[in-house]
N, C-alpha and C. Protein backbone atom coordinates (compact mmCIF):
# COMPACT_ATOMS: atom_id res chain seq x y z
N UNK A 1 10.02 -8.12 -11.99
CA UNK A 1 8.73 -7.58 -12.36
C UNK A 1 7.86 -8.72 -12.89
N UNK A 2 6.37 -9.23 -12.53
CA UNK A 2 5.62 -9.84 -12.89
C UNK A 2 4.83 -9.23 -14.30
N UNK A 3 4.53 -9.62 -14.85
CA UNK A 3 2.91 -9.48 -15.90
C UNK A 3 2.11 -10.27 -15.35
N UNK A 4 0.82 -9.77 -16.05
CA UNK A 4 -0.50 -10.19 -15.72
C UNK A 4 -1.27 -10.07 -17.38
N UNK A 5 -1.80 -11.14 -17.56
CA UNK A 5 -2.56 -10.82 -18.54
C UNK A 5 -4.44 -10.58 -18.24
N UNK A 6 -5.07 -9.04 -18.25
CA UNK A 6 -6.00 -8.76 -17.90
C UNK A 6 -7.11 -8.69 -18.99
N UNK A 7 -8.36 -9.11 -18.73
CA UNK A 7 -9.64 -8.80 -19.51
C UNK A 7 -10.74 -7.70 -18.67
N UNK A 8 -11.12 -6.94 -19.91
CA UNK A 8 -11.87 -5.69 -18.93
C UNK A 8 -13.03 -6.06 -19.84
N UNK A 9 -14.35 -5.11 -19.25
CA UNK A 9 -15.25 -5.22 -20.45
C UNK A 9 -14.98 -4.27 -21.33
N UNK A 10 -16.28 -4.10 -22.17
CA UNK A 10 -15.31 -3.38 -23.43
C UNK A 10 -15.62 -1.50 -22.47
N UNK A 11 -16.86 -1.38 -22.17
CA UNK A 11 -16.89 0.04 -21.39
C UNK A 11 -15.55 0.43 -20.62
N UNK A 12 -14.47 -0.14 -20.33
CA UNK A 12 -13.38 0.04 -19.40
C UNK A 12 -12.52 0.27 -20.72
N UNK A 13 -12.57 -0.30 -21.70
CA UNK A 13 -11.34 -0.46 -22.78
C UNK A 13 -11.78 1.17 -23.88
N UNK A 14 -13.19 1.52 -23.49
CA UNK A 14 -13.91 3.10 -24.06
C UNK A 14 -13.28 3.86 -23.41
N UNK A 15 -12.96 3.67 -22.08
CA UNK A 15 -12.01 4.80 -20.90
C UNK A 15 -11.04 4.71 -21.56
N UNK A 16 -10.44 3.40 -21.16
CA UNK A 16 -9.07 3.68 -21.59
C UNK A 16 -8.05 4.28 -23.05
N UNK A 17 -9.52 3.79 -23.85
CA UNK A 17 -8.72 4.65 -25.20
C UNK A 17 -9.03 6.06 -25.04
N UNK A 18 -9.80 6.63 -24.41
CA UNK A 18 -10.20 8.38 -24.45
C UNK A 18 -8.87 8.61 -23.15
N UNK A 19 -8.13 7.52 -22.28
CA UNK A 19 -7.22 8.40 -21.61
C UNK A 19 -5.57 8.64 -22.59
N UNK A 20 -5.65 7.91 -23.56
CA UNK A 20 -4.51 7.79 -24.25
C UNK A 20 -4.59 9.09 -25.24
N UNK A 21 -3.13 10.10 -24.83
CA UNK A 21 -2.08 9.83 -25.03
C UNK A 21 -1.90 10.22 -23.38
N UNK A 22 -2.81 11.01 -22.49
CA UNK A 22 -3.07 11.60 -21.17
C UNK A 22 -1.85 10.91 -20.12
N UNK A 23 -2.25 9.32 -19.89
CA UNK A 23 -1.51 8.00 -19.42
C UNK A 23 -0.84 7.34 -19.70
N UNK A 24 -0.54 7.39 -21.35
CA UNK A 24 0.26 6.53 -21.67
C UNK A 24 0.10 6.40 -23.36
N UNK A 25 0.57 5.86 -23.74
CA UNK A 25 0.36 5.50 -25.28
C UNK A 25 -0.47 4.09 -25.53
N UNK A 26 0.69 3.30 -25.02
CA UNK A 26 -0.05 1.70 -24.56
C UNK A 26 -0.90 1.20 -23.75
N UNK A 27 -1.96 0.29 -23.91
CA UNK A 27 -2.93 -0.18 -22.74
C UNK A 27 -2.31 -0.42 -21.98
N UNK A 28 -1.00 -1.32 -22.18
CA UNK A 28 -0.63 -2.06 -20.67
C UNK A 28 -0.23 -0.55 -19.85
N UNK A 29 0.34 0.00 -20.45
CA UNK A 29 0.79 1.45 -19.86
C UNK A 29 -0.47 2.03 -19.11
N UNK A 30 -1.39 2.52 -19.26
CA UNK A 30 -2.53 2.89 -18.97
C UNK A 30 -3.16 2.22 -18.31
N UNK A 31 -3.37 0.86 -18.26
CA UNK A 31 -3.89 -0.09 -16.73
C UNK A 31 -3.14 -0.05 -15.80
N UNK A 32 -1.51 0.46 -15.97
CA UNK A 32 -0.36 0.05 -15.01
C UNK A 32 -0.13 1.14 -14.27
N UNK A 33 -0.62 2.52 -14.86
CA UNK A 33 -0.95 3.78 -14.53
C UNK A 33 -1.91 3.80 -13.49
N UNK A 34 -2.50 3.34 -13.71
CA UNK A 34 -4.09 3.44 -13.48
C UNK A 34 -3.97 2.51 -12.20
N UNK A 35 -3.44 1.21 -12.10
CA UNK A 35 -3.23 0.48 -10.78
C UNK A 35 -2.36 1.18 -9.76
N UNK A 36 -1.53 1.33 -10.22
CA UNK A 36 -0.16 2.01 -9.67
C UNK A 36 -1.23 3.74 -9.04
N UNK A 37 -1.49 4.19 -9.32
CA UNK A 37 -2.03 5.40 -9.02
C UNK A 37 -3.45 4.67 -8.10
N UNK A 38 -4.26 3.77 -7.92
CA UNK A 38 -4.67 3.22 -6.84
C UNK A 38 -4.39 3.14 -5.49
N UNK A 39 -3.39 2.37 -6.12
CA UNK A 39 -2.38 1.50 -4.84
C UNK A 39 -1.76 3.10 -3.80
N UNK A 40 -1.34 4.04 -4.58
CA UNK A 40 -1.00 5.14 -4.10
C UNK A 40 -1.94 5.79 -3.29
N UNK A 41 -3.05 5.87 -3.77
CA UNK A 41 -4.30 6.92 -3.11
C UNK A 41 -4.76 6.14 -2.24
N UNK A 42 -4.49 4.72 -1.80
CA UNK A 42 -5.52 3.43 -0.93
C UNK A 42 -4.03 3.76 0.49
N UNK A 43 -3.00 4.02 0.03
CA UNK A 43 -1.49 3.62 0.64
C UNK A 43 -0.97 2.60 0.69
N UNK A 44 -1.78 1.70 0.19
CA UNK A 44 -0.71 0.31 -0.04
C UNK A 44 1.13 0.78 -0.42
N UNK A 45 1.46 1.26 -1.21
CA UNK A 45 2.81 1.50 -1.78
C UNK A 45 3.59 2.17 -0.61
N UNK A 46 2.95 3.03 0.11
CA UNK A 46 3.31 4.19 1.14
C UNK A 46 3.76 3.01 2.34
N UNK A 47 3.09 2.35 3.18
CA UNK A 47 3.38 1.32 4.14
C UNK A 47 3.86 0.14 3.61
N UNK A 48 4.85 -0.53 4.37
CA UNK A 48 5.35 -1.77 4.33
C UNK A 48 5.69 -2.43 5.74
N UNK A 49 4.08 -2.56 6.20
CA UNK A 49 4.09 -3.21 7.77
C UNK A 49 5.03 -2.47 8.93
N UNK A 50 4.73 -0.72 9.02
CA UNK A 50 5.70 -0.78 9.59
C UNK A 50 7.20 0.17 9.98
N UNK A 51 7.44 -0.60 8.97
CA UNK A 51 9.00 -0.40 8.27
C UNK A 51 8.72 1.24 7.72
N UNK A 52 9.90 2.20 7.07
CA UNK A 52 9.71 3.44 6.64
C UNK A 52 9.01 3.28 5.13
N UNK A 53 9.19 4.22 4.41
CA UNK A 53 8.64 4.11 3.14
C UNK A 53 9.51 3.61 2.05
N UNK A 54 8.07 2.95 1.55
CA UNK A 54 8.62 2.01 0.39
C UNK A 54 8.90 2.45 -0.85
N UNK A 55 9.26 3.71 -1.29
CA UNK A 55 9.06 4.39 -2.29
C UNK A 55 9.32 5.70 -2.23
N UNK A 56 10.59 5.79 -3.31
CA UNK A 56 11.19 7.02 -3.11
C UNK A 56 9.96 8.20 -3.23
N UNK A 57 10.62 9.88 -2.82
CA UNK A 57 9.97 10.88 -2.98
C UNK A 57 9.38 11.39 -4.83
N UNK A 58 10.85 10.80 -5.25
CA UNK A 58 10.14 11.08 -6.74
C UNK A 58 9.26 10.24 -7.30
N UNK A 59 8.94 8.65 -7.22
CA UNK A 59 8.58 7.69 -7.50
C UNK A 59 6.87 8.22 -7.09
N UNK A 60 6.72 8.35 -5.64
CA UNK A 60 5.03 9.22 -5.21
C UNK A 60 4.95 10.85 -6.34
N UNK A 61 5.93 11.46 -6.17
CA UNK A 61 5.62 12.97 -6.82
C UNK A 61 5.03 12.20 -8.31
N UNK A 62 5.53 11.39 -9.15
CA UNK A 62 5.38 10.80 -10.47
C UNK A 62 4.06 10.49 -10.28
N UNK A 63 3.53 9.60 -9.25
CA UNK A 63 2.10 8.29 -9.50
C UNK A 63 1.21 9.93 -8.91
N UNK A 64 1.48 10.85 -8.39
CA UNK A 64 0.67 12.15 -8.17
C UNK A 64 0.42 12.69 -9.54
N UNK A 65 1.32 13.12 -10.15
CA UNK A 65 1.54 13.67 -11.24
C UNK A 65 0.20 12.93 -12.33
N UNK A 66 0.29 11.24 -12.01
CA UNK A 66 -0.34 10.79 -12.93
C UNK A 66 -1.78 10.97 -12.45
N UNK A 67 -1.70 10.95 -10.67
CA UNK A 67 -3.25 11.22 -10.36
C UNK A 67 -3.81 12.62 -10.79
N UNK A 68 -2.96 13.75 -11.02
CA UNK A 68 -3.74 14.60 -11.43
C UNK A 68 -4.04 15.14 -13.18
N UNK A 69 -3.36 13.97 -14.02
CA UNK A 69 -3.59 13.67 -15.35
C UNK A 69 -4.86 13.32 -15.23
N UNK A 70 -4.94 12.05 -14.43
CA UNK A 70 -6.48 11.33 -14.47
C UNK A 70 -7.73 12.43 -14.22
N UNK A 71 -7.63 13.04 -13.30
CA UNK A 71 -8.49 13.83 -12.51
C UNK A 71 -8.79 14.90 -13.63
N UNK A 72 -7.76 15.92 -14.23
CA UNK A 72 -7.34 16.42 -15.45
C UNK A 72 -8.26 16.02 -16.65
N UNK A 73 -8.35 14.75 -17.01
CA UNK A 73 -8.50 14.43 -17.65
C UNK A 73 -10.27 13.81 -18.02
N UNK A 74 -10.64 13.49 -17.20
CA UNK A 74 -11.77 12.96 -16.53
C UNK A 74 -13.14 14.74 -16.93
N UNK A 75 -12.48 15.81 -16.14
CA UNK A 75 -12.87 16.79 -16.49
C UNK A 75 -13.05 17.26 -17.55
N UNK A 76 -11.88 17.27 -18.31
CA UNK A 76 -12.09 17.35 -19.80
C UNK A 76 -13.33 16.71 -20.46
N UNK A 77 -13.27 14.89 -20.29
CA UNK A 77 -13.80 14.31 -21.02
C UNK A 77 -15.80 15.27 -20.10
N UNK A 78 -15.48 15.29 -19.29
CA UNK A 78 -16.77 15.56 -18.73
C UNK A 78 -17.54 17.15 -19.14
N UNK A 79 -17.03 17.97 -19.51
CA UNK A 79 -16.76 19.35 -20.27
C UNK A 79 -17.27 19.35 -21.68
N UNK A 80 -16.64 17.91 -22.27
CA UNK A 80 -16.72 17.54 -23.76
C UNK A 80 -18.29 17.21 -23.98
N UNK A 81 -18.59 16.25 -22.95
CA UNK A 81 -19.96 15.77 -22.85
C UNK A 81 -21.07 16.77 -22.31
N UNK A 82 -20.81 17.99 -22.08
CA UNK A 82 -21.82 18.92 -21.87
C UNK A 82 -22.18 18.46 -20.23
N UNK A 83 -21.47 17.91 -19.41
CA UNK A 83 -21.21 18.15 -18.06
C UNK A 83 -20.84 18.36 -16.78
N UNK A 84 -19.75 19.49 -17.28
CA UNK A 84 -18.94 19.96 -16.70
C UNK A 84 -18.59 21.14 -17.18
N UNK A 85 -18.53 22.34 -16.11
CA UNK A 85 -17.98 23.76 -17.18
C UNK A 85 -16.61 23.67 -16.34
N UNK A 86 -15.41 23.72 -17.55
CA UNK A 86 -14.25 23.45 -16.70
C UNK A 86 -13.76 24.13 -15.72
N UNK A 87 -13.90 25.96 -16.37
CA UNK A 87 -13.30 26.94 -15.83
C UNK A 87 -13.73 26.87 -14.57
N UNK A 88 -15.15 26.46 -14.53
CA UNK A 88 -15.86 26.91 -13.05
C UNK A 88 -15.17 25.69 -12.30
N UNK A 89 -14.99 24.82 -12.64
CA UNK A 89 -14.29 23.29 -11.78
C UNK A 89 -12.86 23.64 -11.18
N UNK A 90 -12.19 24.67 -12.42
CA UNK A 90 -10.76 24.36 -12.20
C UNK A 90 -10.88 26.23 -10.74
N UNK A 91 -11.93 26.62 -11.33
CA UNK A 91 -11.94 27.73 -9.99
C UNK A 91 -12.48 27.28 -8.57
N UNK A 92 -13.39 26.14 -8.61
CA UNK A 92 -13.76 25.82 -7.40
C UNK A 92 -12.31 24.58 -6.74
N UNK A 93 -11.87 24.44 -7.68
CA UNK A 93 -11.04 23.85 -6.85
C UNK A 93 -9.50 24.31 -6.54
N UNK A 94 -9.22 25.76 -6.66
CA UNK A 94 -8.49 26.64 -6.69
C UNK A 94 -8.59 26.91 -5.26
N UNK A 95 -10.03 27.86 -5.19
CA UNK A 95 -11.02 27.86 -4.24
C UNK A 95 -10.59 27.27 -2.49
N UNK A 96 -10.64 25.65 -2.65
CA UNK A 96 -10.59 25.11 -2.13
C UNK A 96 -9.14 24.53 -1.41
N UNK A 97 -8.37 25.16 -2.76
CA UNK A 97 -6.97 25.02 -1.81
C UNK A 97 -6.02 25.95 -1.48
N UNK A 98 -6.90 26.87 -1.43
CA UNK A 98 -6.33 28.16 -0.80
C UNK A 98 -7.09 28.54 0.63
N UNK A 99 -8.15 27.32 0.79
CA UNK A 99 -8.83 27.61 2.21
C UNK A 99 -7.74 27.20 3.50
């Protein structure tokens, strides 16, 4: 496993403390979340030139799990701020996956 030591501005480091405890406890936890759940939704992790998949079934169900914390979570904060009514969000998108 590599590290990376990252600088964000501070508006990215305002996200990231309103996603904690949601993602993680720790920043590095919560950027690593947050990459890792990228890499998933782009498919980088999913392909490896090719070859079958790079990543077990539970390993994707997990970085899902975390995409729908984010998504989850995002709403909330958007609800909090007077723009978003949740109920109606969490019904339209009920809605939508029962089409």
């Amino acid at each position: 496993m590599r590290r990376a030591l990252v600088s964000l501005p501070d508006g990215a480091w305002d996200i990231i403390d309103q996603l904690k405890p949601h993602l993680g406890n720790a920043d590095s936890e919560i950027v690593r979340n947050i990459v890792l759940a990228y890499f998933i939704e782009k498919g980088y992790l999913l392909k490896s030139k090719g070859k079958k998949e790079s990543i077990a079934n539970e390993e994707i169900a997990s970085e899902l799990d975390i995409q729908e914390t984010m998504i989850t979570t995002l709403a909330e904060m958007l609800e909090e701020k007077g723009q978003l009514n949740y109920q109606e969000w969490e019904r339209r998108v009920q809605k939508k996956l029962h089409k």
